[in-house]
C-alpha atoms as a PDB file:
ATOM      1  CA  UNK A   1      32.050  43.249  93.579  1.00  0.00           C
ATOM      2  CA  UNK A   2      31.632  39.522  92.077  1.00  0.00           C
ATOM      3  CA  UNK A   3      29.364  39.602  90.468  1.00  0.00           C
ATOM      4  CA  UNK A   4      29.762  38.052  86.619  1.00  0.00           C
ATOM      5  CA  UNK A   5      29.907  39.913  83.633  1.00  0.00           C
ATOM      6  CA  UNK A   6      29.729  39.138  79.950  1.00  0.00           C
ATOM      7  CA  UNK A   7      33.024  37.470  78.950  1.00  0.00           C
ATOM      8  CA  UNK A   8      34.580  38.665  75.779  1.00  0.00           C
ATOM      9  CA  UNK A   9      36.942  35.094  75.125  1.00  0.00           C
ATOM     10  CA  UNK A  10      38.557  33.442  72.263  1.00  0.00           C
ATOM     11  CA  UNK A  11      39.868  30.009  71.918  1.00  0.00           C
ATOM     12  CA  UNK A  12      42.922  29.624  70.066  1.00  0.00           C
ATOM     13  CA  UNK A  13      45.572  26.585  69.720  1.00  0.00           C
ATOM     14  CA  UNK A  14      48.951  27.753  71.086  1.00  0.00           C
ATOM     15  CA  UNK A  15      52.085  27.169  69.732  1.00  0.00           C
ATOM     16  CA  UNK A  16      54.667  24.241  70.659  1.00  0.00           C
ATOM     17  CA  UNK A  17      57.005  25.864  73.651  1.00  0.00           C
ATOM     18  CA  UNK A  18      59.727  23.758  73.778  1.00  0.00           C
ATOM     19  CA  UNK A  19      58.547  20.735  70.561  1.00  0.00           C
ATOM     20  CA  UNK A  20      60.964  22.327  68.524  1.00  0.00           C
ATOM     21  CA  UNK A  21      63.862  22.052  70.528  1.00  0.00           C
ATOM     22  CA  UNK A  22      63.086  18.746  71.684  1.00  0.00           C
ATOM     23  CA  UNK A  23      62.853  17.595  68.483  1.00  0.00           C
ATOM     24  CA  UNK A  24      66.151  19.250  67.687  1.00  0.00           C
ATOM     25  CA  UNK A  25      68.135  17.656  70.286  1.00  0.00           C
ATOM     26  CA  UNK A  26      66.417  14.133  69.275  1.00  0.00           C
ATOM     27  CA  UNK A  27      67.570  14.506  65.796  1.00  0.00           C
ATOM     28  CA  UNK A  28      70.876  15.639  67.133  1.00  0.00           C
ATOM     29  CA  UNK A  29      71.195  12.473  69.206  1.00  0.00           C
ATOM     30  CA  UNK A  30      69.846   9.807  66.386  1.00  0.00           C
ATOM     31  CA  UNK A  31      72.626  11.515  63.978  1.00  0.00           C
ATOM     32  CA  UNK A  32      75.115  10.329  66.568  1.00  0.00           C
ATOM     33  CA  UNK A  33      73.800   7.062  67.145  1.00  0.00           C
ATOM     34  CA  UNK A  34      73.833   6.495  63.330  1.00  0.00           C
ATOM     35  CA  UNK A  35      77.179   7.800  62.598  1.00  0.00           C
ATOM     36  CA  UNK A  36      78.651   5.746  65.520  1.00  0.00           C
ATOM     37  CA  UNK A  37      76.928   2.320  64.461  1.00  0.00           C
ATOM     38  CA  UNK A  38      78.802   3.098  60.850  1.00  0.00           C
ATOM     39  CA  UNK A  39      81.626   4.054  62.300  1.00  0.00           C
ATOM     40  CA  UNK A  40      84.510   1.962  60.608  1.00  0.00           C
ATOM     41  CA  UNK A  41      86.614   1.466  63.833  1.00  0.00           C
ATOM     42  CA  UNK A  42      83.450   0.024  65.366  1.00  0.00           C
ATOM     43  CA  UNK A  43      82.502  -2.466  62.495  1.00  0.00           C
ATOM     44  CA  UNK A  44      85.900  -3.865  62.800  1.00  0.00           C
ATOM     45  CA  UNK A  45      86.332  -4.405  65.973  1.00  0.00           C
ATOM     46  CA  UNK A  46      82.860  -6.220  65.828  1.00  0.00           C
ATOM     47  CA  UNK A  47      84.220  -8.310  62.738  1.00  0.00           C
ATOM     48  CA  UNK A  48      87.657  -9.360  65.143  1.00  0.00           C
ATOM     49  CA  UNK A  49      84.973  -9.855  67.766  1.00  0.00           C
ATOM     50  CA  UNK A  50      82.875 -12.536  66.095  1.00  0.00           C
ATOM     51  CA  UNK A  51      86.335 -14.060  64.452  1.00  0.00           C
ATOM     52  CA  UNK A  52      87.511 -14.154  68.354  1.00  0.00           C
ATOM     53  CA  UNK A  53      90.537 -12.227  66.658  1.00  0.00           C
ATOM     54  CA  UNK A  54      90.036  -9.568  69.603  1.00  0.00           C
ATOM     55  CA  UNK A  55      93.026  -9.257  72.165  1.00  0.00           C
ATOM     56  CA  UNK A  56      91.981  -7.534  75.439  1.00  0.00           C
ATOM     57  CA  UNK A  57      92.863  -4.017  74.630  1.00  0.00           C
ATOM     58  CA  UNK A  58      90.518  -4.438  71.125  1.00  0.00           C
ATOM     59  CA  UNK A  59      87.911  -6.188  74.128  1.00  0.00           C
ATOM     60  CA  UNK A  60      88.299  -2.946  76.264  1.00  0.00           C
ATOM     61  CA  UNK A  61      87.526  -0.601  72.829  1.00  0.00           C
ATOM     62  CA  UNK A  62      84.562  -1.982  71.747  1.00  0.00           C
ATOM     63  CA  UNK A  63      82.662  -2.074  75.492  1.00  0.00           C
ATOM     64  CA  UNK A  64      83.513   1.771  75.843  1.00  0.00           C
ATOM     65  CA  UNK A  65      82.388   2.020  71.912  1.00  0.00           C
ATOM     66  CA  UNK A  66      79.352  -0.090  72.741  1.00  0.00           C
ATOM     67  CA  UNK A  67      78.427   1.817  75.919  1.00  0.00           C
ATOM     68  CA  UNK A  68      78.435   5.133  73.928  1.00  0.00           C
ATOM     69  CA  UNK A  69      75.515   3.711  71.802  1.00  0.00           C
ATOM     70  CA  UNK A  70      74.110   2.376  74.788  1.00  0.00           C
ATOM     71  CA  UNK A  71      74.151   5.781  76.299  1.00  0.00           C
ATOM     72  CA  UNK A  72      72.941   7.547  72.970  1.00  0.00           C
ATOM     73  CA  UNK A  73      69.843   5.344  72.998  1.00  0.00           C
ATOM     74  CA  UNK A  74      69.031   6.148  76.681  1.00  0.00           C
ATOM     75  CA  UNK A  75      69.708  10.199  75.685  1.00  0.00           C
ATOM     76  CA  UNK A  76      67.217   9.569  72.315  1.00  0.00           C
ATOM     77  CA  UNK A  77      64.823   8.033  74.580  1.00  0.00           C
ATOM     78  CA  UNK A  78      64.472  10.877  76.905  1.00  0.00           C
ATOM     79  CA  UNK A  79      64.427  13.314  74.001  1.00  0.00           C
ATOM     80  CA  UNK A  80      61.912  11.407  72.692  1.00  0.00           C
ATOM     81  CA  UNK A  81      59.299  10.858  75.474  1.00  0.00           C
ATOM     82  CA  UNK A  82      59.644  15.034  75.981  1.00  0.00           C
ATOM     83  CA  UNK A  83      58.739  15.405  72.533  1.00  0.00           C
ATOM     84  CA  UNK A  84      55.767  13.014  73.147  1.00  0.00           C
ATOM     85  CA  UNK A  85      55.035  15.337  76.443  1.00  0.00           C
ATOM     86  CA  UNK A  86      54.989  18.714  74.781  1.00  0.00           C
ATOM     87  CA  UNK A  87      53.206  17.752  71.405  1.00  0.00           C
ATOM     88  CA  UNK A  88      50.358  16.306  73.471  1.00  0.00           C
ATOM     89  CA  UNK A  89      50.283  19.588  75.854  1.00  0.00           C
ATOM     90  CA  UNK A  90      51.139  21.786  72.610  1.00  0.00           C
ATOM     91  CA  UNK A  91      47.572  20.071  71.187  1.00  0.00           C
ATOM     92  CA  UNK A  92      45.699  20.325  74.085  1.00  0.00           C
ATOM     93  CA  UNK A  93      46.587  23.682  75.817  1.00  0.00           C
ATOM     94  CA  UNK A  94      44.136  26.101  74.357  1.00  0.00           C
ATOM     95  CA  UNK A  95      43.977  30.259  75.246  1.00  0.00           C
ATOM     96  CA  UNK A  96      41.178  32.316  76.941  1.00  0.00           C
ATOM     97  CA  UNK A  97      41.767  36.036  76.390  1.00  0.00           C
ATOM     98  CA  UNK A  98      39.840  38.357  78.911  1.00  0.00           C
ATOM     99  CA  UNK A  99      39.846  41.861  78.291  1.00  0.00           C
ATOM    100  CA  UNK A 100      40.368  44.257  81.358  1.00  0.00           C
ATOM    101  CA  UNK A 101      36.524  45.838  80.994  1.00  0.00           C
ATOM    102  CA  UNK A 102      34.930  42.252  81.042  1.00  0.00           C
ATOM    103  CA  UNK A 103      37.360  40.432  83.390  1.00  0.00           C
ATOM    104  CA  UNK A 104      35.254  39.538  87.318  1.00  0.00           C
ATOM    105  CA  UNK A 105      36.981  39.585  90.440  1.00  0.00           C
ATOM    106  CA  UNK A 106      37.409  35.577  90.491  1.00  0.00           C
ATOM    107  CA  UNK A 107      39.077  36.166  86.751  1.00  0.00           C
ATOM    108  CA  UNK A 108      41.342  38.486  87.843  1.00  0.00           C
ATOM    109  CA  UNK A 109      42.651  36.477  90.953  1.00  0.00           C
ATOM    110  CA  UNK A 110      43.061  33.520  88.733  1.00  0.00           C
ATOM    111  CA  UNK A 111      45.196  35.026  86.693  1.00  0.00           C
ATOM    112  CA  UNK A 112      46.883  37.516  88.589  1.00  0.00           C
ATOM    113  CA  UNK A 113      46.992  35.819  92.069  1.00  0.00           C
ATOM    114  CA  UNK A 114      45.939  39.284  93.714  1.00  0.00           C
ATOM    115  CA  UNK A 115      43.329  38.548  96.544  1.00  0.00           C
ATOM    116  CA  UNK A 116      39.755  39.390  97.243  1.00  0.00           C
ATOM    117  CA  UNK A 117      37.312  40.449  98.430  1.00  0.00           C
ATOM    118  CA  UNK A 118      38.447  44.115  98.707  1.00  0.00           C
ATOM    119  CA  UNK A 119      39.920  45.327 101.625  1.00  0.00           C
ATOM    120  CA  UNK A 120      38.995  49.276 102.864  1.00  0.00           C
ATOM    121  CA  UNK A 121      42.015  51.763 102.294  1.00  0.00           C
ATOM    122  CA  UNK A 122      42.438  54.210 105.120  1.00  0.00           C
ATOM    123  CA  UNK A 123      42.668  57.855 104.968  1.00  0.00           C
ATOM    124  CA  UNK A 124      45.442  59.285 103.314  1.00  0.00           C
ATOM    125  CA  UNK A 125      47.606  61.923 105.361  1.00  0.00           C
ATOM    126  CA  UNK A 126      46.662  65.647 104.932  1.00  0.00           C
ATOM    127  CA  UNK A 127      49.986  66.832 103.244  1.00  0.00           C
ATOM    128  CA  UNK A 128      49.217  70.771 104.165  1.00  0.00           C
ATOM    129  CA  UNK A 129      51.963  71.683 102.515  1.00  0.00           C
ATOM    130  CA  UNK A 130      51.380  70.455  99.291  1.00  0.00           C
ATOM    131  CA  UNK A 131      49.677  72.135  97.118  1.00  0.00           C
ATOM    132  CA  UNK A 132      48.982  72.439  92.863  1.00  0.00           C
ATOM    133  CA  UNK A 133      51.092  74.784  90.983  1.00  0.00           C
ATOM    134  CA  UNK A 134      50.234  78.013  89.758  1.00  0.00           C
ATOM    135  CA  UNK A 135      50.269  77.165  86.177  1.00  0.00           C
ATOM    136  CA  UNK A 136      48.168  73.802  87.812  1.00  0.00           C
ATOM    137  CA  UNK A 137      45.239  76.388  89.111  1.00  0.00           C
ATOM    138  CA  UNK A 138      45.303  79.056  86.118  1.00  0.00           C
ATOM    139  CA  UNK A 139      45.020  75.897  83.455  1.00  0.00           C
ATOM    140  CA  UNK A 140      42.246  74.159  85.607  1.00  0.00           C
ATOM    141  CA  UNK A 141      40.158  77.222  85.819  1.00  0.00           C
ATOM    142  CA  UNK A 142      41.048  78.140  82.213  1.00  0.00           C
ATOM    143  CA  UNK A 143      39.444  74.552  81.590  1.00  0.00           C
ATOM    144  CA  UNK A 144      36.073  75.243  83.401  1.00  0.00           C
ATOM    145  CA  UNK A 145      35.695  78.193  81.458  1.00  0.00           C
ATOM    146  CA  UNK A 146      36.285  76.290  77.904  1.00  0.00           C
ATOM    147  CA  UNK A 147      35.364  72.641  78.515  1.00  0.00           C
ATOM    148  CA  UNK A 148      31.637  70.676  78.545  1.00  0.00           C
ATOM    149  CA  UNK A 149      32.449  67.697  80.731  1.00  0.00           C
ATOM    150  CA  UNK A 150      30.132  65.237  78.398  1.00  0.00           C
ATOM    151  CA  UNK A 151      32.980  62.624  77.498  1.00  0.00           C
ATOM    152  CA  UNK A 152      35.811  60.845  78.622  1.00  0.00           C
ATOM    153  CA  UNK A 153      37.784  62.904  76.495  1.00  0.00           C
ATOM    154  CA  UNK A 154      37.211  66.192  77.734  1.00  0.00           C
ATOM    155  CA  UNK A 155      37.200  64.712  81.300  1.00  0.00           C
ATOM    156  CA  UNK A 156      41.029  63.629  80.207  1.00  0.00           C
ATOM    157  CA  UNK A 157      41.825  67.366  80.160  1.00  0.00           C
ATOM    158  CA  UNK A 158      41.321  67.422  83.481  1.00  0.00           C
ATOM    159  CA  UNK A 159      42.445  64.007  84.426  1.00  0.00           C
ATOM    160  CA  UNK A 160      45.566  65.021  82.648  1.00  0.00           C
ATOM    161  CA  UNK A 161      46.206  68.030  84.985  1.00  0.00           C
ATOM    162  CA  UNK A 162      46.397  66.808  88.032  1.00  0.00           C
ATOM    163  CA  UNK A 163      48.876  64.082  86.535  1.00  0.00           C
ATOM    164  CA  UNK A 164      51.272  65.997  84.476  1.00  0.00           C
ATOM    165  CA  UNK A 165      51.185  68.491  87.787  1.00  0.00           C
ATOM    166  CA  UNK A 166      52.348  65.755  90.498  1.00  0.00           C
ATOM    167  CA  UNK A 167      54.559  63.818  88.269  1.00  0.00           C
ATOM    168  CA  UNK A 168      56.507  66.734  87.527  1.00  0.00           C
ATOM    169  CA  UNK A 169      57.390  67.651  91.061  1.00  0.00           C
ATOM    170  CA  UNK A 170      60.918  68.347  91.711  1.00  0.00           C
ATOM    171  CA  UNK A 171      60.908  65.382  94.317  1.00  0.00           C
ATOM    172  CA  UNK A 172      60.293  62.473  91.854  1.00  0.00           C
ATOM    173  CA  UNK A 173      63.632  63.542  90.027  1.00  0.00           C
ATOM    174  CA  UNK A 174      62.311  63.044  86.727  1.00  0.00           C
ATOM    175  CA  UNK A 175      62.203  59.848  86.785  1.00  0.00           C
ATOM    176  CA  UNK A 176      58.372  59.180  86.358  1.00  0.00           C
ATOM    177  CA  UNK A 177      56.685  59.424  83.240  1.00  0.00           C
ATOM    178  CA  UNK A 178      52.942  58.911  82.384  1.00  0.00           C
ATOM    179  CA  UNK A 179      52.521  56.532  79.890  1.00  0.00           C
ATOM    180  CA  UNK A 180      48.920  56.922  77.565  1.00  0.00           C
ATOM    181  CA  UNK A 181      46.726  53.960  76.014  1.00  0.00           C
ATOM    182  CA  UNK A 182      49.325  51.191  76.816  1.00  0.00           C
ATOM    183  CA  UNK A 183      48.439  47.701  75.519  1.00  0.00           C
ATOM    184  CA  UNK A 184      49.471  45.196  78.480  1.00  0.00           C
ATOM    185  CA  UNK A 185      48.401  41.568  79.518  1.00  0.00           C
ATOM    186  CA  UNK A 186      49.570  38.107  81.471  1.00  0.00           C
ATOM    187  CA  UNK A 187      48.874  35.214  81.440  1.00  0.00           C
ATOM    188  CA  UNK A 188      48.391  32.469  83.824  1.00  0.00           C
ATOM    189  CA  UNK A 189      48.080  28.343  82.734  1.00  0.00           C
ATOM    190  CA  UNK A 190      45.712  26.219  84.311  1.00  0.00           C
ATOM    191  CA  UNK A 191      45.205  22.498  83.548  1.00  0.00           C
ATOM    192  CA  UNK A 192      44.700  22.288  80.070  1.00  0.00           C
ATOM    193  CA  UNK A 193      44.039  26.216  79.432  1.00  0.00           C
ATOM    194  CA  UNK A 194      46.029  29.239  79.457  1.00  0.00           C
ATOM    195  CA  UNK A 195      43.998  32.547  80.494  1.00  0.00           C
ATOM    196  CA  UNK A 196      44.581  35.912  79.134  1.00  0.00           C
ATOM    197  CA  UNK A 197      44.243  39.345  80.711  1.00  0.00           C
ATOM    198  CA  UNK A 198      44.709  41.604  78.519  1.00  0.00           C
ATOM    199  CA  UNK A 199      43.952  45.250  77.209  1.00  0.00           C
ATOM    200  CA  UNK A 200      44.462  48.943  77.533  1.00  0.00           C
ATOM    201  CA  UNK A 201      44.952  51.515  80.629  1.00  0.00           C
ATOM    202  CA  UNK A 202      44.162  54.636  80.042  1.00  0.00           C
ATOM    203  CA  UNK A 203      47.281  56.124  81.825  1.00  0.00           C
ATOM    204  CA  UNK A 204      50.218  54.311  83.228  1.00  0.00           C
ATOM    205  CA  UNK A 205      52.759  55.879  85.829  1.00  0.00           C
ATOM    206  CA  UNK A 206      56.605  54.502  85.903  1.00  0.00           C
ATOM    207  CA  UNK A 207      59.814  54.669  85.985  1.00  0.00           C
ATOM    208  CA  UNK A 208      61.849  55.855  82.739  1.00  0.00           C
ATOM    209  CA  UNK A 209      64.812  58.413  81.678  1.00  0.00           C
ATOM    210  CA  UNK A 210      64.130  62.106  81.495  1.00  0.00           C
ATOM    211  CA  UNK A 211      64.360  62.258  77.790  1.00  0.00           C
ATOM    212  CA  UNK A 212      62.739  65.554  76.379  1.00  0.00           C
ATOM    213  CA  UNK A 213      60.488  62.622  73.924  1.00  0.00           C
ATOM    214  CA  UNK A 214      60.219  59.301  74.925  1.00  0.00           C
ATOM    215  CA  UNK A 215      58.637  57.106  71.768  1.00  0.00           C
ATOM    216  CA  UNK A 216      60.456  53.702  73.374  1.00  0.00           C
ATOM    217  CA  UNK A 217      58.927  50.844  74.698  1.00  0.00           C
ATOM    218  CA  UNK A 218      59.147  50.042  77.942  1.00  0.00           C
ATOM    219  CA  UNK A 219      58.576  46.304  79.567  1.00  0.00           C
ATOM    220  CA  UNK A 220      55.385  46.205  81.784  1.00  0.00           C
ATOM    221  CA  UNK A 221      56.952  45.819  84.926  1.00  0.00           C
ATOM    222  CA  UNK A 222      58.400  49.535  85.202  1.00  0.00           C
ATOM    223  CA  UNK A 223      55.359  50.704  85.885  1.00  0.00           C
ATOM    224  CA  UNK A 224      53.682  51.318  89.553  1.00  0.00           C
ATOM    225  CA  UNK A 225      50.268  53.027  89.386  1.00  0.00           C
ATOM    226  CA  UNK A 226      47.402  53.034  86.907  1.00  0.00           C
ATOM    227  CA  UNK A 227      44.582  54.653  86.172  1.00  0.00           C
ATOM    228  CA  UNK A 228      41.364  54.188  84.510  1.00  0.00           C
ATOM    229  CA  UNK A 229      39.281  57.278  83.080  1.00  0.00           C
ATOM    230  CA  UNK A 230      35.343  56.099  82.516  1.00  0.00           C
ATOM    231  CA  UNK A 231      32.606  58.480  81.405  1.00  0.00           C
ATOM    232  CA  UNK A 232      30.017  57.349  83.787  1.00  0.00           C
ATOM    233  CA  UNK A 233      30.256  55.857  87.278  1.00  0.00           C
ATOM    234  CA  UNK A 234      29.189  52.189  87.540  1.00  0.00           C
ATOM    235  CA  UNK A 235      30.434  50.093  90.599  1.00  0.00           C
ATOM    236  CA  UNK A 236      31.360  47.022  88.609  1.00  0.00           C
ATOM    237  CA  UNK A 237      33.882  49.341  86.689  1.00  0.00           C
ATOM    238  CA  UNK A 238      36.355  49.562  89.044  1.00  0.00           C
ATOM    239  CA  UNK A 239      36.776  45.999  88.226  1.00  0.00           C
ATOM    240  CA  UNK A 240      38.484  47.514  85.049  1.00  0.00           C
ATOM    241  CA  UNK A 241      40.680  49.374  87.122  1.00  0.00           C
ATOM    242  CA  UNK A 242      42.058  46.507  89.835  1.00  0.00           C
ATOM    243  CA  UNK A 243      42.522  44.359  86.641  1.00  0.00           C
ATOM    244  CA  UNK A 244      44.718  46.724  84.685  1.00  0.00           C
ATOM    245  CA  UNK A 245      46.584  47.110  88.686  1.00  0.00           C
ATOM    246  CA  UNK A 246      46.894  43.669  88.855  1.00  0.00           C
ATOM    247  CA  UNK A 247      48.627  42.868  85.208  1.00  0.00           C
ATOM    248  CA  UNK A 248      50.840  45.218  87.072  1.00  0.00           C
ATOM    249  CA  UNK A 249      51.758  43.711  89.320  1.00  0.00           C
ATOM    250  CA  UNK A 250      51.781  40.396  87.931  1.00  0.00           C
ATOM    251  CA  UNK A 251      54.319  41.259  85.740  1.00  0.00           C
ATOM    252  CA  UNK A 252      56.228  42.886  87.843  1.00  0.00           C
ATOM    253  CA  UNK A 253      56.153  40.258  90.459  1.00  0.00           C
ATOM    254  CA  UNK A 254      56.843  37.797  87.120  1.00  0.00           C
ATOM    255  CA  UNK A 255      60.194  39.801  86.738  1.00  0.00           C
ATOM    256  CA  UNK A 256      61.504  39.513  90.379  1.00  0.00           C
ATOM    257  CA  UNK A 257      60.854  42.913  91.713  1.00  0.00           C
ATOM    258  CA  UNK A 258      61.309  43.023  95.519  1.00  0.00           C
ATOM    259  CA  UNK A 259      58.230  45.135  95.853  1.00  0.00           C
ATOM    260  CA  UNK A 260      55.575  44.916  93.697  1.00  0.00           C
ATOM    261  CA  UNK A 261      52.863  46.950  95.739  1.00  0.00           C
ATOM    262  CA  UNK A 262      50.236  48.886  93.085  1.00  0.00           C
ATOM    263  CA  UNK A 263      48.527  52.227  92.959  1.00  0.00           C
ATOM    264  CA  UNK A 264      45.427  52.610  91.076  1.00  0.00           C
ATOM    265  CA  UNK A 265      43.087  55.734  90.512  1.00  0.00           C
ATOM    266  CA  UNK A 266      39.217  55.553  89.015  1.00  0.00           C
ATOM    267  CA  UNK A 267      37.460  58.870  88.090  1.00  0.00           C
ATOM    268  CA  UNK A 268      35.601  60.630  85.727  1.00  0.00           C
ATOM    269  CA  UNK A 269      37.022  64.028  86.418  1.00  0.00           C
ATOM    270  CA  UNK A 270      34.511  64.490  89.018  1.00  0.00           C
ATOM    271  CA  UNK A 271      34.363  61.563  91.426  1.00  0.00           C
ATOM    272  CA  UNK A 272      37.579  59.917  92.627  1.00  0.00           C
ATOM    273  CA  UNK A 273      38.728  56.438  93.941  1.00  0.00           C
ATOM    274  CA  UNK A 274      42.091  55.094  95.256  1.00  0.00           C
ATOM    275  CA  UNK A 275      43.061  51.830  94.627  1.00  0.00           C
ATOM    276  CA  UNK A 276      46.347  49.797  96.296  1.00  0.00           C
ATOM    277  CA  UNK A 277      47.314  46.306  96.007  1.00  0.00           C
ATOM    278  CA  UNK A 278      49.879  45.700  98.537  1.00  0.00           C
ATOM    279  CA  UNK A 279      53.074  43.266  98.369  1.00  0.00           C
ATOM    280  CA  UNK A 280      51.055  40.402  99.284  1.00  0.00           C
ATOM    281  CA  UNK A 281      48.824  40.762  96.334  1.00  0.00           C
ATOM    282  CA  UNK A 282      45.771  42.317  98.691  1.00  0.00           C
ATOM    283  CA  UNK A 283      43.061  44.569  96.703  1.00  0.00           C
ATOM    284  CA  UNK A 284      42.392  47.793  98.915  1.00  0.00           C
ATOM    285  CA  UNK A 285      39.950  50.965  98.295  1.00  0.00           C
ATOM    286  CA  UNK A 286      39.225  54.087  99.559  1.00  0.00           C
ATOM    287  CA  UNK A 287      35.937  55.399  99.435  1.00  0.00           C
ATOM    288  CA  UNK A 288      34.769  57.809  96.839  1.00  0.00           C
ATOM    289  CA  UNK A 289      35.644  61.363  96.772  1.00  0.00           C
ATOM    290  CA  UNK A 290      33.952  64.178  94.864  1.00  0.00           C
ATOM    291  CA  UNK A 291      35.415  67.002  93.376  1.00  0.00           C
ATOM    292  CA  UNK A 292      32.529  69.654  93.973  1.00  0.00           C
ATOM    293  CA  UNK A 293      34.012  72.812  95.445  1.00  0.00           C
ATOM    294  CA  UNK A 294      36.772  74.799  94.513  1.00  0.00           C
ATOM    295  CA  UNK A 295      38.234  73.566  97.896  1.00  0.00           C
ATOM    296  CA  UNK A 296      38.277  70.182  96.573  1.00  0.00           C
ATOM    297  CA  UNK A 297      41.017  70.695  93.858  1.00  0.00           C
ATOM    298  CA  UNK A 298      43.486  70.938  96.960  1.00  0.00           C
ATOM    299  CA  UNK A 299      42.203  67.650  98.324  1.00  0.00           C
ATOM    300  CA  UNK A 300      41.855  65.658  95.292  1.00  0.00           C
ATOM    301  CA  UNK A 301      45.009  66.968  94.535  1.00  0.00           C
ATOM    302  CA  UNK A 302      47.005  65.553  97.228  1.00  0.00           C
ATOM    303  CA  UNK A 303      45.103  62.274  97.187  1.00  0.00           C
ATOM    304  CA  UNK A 304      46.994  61.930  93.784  1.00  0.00           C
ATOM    305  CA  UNK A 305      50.390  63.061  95.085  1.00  0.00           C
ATOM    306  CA  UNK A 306      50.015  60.819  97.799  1.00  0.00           C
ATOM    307  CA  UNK A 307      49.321  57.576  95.610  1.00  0.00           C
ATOM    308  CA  UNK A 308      52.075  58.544  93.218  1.00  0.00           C
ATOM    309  CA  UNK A 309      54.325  59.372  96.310  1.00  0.00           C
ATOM    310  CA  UNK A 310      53.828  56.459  97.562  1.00  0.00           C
ATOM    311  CA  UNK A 311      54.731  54.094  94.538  1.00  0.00           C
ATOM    312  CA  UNK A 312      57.822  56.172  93.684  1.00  0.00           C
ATOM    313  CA  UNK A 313      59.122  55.332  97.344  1.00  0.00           C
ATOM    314  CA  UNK A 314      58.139  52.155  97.310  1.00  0.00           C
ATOM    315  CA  UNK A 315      60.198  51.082  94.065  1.00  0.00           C
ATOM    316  CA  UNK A 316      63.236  53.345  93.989  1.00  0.00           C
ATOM    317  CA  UNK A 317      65.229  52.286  90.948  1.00  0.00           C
ATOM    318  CA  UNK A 318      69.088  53.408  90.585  1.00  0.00           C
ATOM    319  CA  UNK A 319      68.513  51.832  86.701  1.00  0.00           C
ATOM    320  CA  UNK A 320      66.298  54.924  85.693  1.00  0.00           C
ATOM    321  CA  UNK A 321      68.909  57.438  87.125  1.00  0.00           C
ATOM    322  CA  UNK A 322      68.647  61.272  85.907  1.00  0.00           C
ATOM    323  CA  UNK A 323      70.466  61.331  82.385  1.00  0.00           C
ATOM    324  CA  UNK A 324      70.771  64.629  80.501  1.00  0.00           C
ATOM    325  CA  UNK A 325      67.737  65.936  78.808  1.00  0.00           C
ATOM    326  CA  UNK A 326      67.466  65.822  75.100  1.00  0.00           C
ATOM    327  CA  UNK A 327      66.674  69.025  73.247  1.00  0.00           C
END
């Protein structure tokens, strides 16, 4: 599970944070020092001063004028040693980008703070009494008939099934969607560096409105399961999977969420994993389960409703409330 792959990594400068506003504020505060110094009251009360033509309350004007300036210069100084502070980390802090097929299990924790090695996941409960839909069964056989499993694409139309099938259970209210091919990453600074995960999932589960087409975007930490379709089956790919979960939860842990426990899914259409990462940011798996027999479709089945189940309870939202569908 740790062992290193091929890293896929640029190096890029990154852009001043906070320089510019610094340097704003700076220029604010040497305006104000200038136009004070020129001030006309103040260069006559100086003039009085060094004629000792001052009585007290002129005294008493120019020490509060004087200690405004003096208080100016303390404010420019500030302004200017931050300026000093972000243009040297501005210079210095340089980007590693990851991608989610390359990242290793000490990557991913660095960035994400989710925690290895990988735990085992236990059994999932039976759930007798759910089972596919009609329309579920007659499109999944109509499949076999029609599709050659040789590509992750047609393994999608499969893949897709048992998705669109659980998701649109009358329990989850409508409020899940499945999101397709959805660019996400975070990033995480250390010392002088800032590291990247970044990259695609294949399909995204979370919460949105029941609109009849959704073409918005949606910020990365509505979502609460992922999962990660792959052609063949190689160990070190499920990698892929836990790093696409854990940019999940990252960001969702990032934006304050209460619970920010992750369900992930790996298969090809024919063998099936189940992923978790829990509130505390622990990596869990089940073992692997193959769809063989027709009996299978019922077990495989609720192994999906059961990780998508489990996500939807875990992160109610009152925001994505039922709205009127769109026609």
């Amino acid at each position: 599970m740790r062992s290193k792959s091929s890293t896929a990594s640029t190096l890029v400068v990154s852009k001043p944070l906070f320089m510019d506003y610094n340097k704003q504020k700076l220029e604010a505060v040497e305006q104000k020092i200038e136009a004070l110094l020129d001030d006309h009251k103040l260069l006559e009360l100086k003039k009085k001063k060094k004629k000792r033509q001052l009585d007290e309350d002129g005294e008493a004007e120019l020490e509060q004028l004087l200690e405004k300036v003096a208080e100016l210069k303390d404010s420019a100084k500030r302004w200017f040693e931050l300026v000093k502070i972000t243009t040297k980390k501005d210079a210095k802090m340089e980007e590693e980008t990851i991608t989610f097929g390359d990242a290793t299990a000490e990557q991913i924790q660095a960035v994400t703070g989710v925690k290895f090695p990988i735990q085992d996941l236990d059994e999932f409960p039976s759930y007798e009494d759910v089972v596919p839909s009609d329309d579920f069964m007659a499109q999944y056989f109509k499949n076999r008939q029609v599709w050659c499993i040789n590509s992750e694409a047609s393994q999608r139309t499969y893949i897709d099934l048992f998705l669109r099938d659980v998701v649109a259970r009358l329990e989850f209210q409508q409020r899940l969607k499945i999101f397709c091919e959805l660019s996400m990453g975070v990033s995480n600074e250390q010392g002088s560096k800032k590291i990247k995960l970044s990259g695609r999932c294949d399909y995204t589960i979370g919460h949105t409105r029941p609109t009849a087409l959704d073409f918005g975007s949606h910020p990365n930490d509505i979502h609460l399961l992922t999962v990660e379709a792959k052609e063949a089956w190689i160990n070190k790919d499920c990698l892929q999977c836990i790093a696409e979960m854990a940019t999940v939860y990252k960001s969702r842990k990032d934006a304050g969420k209460e619970n920010c426990t992750v369900w992930g899914i790996w298969t090809n259409a024919y063998s099936w994993q189940f992923f978790l990462i829990d509130n505390d940011g622990q990596v869990y798996r089940t073992v692997m389960y193959v769809l063989q027999k027709d009996d299978d479709i019922k077990k495989i089945y609720r192994f999906v409703y059961h990780c998508v189940k489990q996500a939807y309870n875990a992160s109610p939202t009152e925001s994505c409330a039922p709205t009127p569908v769109i026609v």
